[in-house]
N, C-alpha and C. Protein backbone atom coordinates (compact mmCIF):
# COMPACT_ATOMS: atom_id res chain seq x y z
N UNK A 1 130.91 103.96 98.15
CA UNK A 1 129.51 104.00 97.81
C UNK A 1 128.70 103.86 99.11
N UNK A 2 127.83 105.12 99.32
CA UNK A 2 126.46 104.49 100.36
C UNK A 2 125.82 103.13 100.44
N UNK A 3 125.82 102.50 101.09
CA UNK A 3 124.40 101.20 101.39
C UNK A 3 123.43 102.18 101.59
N UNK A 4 122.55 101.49 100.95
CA UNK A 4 121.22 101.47 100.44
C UNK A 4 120.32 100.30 100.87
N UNK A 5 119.34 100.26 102.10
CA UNK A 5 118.95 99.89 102.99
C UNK A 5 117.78 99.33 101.83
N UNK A 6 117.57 97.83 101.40
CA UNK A 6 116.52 97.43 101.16
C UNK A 6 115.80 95.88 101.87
N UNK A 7 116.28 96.21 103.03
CA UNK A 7 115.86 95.21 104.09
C UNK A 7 113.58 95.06 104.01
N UNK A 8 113.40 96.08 103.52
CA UNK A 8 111.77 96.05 103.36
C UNK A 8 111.89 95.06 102.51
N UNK A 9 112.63 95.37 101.57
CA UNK A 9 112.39 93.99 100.31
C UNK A 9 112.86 92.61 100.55
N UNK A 10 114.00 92.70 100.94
CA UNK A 10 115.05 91.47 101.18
C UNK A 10 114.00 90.63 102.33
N UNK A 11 113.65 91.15 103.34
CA UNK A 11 112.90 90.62 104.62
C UNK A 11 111.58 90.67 104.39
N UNK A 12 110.46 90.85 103.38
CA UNK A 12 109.53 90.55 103.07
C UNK A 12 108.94 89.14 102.81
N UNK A 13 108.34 89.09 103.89
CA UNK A 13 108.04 87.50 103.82
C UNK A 13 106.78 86.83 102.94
N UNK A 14 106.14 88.11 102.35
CA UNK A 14 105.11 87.93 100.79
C UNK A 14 106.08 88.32 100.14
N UNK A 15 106.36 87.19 98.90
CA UNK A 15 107.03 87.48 98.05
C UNK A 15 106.43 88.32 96.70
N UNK A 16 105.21 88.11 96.82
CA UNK A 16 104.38 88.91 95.86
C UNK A 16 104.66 90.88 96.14
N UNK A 17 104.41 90.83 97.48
CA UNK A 17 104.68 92.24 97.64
C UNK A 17 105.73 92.67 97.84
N UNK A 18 107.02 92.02 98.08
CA UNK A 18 108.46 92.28 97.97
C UNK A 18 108.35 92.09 96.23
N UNK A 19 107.86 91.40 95.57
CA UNK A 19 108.69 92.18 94.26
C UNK A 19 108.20 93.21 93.42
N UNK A 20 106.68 93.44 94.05
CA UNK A 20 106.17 94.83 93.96
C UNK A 20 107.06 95.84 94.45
N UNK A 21 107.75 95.75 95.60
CA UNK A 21 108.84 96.81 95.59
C UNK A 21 109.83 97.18 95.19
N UNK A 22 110.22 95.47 94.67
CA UNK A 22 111.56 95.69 93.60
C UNK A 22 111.44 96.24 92.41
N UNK A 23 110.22 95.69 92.09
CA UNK A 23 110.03 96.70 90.70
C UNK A 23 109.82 98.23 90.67
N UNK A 24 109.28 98.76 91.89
CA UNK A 24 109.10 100.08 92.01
C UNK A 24 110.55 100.49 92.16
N UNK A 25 111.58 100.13 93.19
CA UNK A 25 112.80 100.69 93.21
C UNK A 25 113.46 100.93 91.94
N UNK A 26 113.27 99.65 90.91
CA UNK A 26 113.83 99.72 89.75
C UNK A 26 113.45 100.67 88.82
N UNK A 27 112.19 100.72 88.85
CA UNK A 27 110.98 101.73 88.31
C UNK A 27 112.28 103.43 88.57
N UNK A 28 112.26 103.65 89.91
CA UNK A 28 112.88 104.93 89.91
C UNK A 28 114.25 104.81 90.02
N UNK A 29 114.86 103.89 90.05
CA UNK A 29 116.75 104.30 89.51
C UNK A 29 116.82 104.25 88.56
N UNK A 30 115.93 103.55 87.29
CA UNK A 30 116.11 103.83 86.54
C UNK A 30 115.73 105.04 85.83
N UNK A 31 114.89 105.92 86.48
CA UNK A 31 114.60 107.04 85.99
C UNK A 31 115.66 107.96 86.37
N UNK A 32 116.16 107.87 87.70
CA UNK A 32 117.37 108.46 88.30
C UNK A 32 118.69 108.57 87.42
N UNK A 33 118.56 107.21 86.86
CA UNK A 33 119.91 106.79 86.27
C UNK A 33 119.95 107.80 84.55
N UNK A 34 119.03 107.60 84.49
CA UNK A 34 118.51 108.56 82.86
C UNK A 34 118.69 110.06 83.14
N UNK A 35 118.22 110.54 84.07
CA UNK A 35 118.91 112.06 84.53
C UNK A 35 119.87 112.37 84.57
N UNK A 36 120.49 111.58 85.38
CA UNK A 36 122.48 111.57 85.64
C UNK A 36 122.75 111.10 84.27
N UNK A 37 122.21 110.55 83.75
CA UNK A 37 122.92 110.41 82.57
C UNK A 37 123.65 111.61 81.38
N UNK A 38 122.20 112.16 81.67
CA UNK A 38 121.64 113.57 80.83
C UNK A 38 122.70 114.32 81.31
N UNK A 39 122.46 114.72 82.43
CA UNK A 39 123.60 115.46 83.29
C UNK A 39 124.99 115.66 83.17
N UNK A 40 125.36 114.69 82.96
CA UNK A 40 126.63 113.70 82.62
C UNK A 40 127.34 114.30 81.49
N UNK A 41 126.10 113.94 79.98
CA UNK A 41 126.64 114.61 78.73
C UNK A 41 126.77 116.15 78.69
N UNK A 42 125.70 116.60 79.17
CA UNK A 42 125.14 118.13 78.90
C UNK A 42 126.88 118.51 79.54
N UNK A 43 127.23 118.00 80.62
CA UNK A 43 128.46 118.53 81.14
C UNK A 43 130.11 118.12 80.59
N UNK A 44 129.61 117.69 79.52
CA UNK A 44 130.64 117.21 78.74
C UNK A 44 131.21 115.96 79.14
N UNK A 45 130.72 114.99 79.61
CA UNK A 45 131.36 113.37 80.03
C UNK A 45 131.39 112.94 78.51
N UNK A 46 132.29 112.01 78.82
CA UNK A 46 132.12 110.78 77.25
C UNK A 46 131.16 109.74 77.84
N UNK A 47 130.88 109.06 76.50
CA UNK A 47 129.88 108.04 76.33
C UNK A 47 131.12 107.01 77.53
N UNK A 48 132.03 107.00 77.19
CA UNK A 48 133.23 105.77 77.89
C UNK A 48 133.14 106.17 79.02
N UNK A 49 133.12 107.50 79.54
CA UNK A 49 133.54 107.95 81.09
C UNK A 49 132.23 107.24 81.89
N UNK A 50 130.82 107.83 81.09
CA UNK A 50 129.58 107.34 81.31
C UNK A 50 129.68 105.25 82.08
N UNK A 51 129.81 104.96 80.60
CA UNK A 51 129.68 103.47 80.56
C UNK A 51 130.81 103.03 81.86
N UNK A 52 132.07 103.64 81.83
CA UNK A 52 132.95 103.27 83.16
C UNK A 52 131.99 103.12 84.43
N UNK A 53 131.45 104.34 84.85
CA UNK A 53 130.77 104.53 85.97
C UNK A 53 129.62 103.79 86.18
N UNK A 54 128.85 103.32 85.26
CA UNK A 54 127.72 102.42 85.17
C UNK A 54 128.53 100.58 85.41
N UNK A 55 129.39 100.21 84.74
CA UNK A 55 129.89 99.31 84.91
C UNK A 55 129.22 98.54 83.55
N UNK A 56 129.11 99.34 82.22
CA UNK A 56 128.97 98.55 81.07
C UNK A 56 129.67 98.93 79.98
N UNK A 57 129.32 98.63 78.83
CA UNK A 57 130.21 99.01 77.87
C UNK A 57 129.62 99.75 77.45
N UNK A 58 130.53 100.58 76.52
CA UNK A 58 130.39 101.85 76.01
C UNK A 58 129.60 101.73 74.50
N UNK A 59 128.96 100.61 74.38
CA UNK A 59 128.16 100.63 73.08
C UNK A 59 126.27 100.29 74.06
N UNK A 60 126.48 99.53 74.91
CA UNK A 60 125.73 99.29 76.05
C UNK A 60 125.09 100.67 76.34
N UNK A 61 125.66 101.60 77.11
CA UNK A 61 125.19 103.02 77.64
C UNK A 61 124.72 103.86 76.34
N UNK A 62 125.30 103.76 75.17
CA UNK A 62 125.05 104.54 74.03
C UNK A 62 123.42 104.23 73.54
N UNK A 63 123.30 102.69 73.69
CA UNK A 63 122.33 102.26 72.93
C UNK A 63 121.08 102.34 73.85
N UNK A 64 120.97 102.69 75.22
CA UNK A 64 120.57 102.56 76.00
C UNK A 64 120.16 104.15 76.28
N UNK A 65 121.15 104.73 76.05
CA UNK A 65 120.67 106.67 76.48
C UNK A 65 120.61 107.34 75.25
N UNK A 66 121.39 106.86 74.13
CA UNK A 66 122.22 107.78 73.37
C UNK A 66 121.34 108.32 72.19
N UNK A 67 122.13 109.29 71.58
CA UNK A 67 121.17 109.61 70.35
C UNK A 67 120.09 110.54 70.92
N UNK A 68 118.91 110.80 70.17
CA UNK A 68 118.05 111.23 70.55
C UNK A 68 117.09 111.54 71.70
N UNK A 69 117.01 110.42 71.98
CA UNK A 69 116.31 109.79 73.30
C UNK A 69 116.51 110.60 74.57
N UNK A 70 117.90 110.94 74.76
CA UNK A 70 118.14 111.30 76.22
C UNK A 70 117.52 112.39 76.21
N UNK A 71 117.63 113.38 75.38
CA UNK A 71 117.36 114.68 75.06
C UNK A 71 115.51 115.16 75.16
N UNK A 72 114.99 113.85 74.92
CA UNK A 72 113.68 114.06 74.62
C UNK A 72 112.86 114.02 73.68
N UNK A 73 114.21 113.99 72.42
CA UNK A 73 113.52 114.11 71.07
C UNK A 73 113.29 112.54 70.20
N UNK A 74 112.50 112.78 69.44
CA UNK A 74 112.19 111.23 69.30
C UNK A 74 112.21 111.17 67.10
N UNK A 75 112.39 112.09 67.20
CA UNK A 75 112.06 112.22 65.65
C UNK A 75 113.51 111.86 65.04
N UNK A 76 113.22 112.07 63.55
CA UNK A 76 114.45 111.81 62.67
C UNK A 76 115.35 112.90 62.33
């Protein structure tokens, strides 16, 4: 795995504005993480292969992407 340099945050000596950045980082991996996700299925991964690579369980990633949601659709 790459390091991922968050020395702006870690070494921020306002803690108010270091966790303004943590939340922004979080803000976009988690949007990151919802793409690859998408990605993931559309290409035929399992929900398990998914949850392996995330490091949760496979009811965890389901409930979290699965179903409707990933896709965009929100209806019944």
């Amino acid at each position: 795995m790459t390091e991922v340099d968050i020395s702006s945050i870690t070494e921020n000596t306002d803690p108010i504005e270091a966790l303004r950045e943590a939340a922004a980082l979080r803000h976009r991996l988690e949007g990151q993480e919802e793409v690859l996700v998408h990605r993931a299925r559309v290409a035929g991964t399992t929900w398990t292969q998914i949850a392996e690579a995330l490091g949760v369980s496979k009811q965890a990633v389901h409930k979290k992407y699965g179903g409707r949601r990933l896709f965009g659709r929100t209806e019944a």
